[in-house]
Each structure stands twice: as structure tokens, then as C-alpha cells.
Protein backbone atom coordinates (compact mmCIF):
# COMPACT_ATOMS: atom_id res chain seq x y z
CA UNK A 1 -15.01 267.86 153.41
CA UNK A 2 -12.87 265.93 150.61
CA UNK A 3 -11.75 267.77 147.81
CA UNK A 4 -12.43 265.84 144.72
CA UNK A 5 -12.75 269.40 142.66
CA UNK A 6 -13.03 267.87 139.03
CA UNK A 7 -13.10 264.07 139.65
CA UNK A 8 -14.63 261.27 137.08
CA UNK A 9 -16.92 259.56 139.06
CA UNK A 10 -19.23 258.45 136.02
CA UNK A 11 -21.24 254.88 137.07
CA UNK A 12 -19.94 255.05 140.54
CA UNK A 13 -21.57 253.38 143.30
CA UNK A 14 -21.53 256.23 146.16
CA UNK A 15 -24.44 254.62 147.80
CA UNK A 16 -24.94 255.71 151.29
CA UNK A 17 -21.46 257.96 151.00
CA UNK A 18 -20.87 260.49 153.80
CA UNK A 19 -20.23 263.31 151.21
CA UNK A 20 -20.94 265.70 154.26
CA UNK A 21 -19.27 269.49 152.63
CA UNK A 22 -17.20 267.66 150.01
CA UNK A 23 -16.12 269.72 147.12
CA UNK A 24 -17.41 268.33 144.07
CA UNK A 25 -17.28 271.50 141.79
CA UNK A 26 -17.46 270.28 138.34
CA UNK A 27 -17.26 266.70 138.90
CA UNK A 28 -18.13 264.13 136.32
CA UNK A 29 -20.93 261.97 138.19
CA UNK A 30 -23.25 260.74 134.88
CA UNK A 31 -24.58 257.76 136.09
CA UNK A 32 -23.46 257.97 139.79
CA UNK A 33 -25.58 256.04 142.32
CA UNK A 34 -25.66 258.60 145.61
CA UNK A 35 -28.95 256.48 146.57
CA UNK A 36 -29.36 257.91 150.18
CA UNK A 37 -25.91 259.77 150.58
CA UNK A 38 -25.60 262.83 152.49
CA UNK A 39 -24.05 265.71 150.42
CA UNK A 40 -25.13 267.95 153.27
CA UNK A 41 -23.66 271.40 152.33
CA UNK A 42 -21.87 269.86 149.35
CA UNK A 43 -20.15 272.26 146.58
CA UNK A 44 -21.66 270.53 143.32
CA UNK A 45 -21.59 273.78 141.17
CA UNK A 46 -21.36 272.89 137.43
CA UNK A 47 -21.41 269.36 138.29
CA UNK A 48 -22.50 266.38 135.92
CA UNK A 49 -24.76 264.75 137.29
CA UNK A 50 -26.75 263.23 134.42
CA UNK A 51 -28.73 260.34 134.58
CA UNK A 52 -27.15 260.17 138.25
CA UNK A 53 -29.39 258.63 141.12
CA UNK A 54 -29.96 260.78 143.74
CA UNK A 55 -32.85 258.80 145.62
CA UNK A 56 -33.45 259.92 149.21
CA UNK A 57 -30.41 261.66 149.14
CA UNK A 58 -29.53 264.71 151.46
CA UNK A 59 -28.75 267.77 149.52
CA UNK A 60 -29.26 270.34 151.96
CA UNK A 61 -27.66 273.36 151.94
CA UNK A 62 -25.69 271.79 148.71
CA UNK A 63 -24.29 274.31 145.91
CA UNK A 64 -26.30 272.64 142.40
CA UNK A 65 -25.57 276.21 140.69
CA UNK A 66 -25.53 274.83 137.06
CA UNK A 67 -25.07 271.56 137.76
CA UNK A 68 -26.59 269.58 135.30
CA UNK A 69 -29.57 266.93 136.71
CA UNK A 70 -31.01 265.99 133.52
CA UNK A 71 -32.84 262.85 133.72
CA UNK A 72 -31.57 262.24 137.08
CA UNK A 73 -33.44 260.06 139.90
CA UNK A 74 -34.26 262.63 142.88
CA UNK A 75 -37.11 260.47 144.70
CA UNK A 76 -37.16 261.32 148.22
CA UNK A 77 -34.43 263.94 148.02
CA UNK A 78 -34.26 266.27 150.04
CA UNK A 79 -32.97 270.47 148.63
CA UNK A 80 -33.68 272.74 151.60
CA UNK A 81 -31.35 275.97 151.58
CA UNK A 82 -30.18 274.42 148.17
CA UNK A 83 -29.10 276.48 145.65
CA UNK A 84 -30.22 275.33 142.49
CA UNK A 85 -29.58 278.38 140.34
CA UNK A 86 -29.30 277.89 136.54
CA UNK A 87 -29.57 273.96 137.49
CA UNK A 88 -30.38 272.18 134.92
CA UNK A 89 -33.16 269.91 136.08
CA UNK A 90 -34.88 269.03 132.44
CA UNK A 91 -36.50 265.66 132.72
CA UNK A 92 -34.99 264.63 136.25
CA UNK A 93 -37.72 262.76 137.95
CA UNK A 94 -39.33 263.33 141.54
CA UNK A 95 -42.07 262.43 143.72
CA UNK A 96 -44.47 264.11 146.66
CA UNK A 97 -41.58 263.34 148.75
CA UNK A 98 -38.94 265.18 147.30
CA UNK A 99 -38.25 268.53 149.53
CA UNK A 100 -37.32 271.83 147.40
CA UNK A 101 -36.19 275.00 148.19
CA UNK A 102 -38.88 277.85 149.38
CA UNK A 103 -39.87 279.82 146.15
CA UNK A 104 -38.59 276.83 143.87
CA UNK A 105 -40.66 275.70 141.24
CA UNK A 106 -39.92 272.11 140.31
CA UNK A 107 -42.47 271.78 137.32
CA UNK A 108 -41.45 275.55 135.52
CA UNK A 109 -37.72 274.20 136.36
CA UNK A 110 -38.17 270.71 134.02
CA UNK A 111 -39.24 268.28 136.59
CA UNK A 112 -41.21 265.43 136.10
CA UNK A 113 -43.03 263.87 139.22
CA UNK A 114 -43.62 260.24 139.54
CA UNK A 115 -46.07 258.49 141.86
């Protein structure tokens, strides 16, 4: 539940980070490792989150409404109940064990999936 509304967190090292409801609206993350942090029910709306690694990290329930996930690392991630609305997802990268959203389309949304 921390409000860091705004904050530069470009290049951080958030690994593991109990992020649990934070408010993160429009943070600066480019770069950000979140490797396998839980941003259950998160508020990242209009986030930067470029480039940012997001490996097996729990996004459920999370607010991504035009956040911006280009090129970002989303291996193992987990979206359900996400809303990814006008997210920008061009060029993030996945794999078959990233978990979307019902009715989301990963590959129309930018996506590119990794083995």
C-alpha cells in the first residue's frame, strides 16, 4: 500500500519487493528490476516501465492502463484481472508461461514470445 505516486525509480533493483497495492501511478521505473515482486493489485497506470524486468512477477489485479512496457522482460509474469488498457506492450518479451488476462491478445497487443 505505499504511495510512491510519481517516483524515479529508473535502474532500481526492486527484486523480490512486496509492492502488494502500492500506488505507482506514473512512476518512472525504465530499467527497474521487479524480477519476482508481487505488485498484487498495484496502481501502475501511465507508468514507465520501459525496458523494466518484470520476470515472474505478480501483477494480478494490477492497474497497467497506459503504462508503457515497451521492450520490457515479462517471462513468467503473471496479469490475471489485469487491466492492461491502452498498455503499451510493443516489443516486451514473454514466454508460454506468462498468464494474461481472459480476452487479451498478447501477439495483436506487440508481444514477442520467447522460448
Amino acid at each position: 500500500g505505499e504511495n510512491l505516486h510519481r517516483a524515479n525509480l529508473g535502474g532500481a533493483n526492486l527484486k523480490g519487493a512486496d509492492l502488494t497495492r502500492a500506488n505507482l501511478e506514473e512512476a518512472y521505473l525504465t530499467g527497474a528490476n521487479l524480477e519476482q515482486a508481487n505488485l498484487y493489485g498495484a496502481n501502475l497506470k501511465g507508468a514507465n516501465l520501459n525496458g523494466a524486468n518484470l520476470g515472474e512477477v505478480n501483477l494480478n489485479g494490477a492497474n497497467l492502463r497506459r503504462a508503457d512496457l515497451t521492450g520490457a522482460d515479462l517471462r513468467g509474469a503473471t496479469f490475471h484481472s489485469a487491466n492492461l488498457r491502452k498498455a503499451n506492450l510493443t516489443g516486451a518479451r514473454a514466454d508460454n508461461e506468462t498468464r494474461w488476462p481472459k480476452r487479451f491478445d498478447p501477439v495483436a497487443a506487440g508481444v514477442i514470445f520467447e522460448d
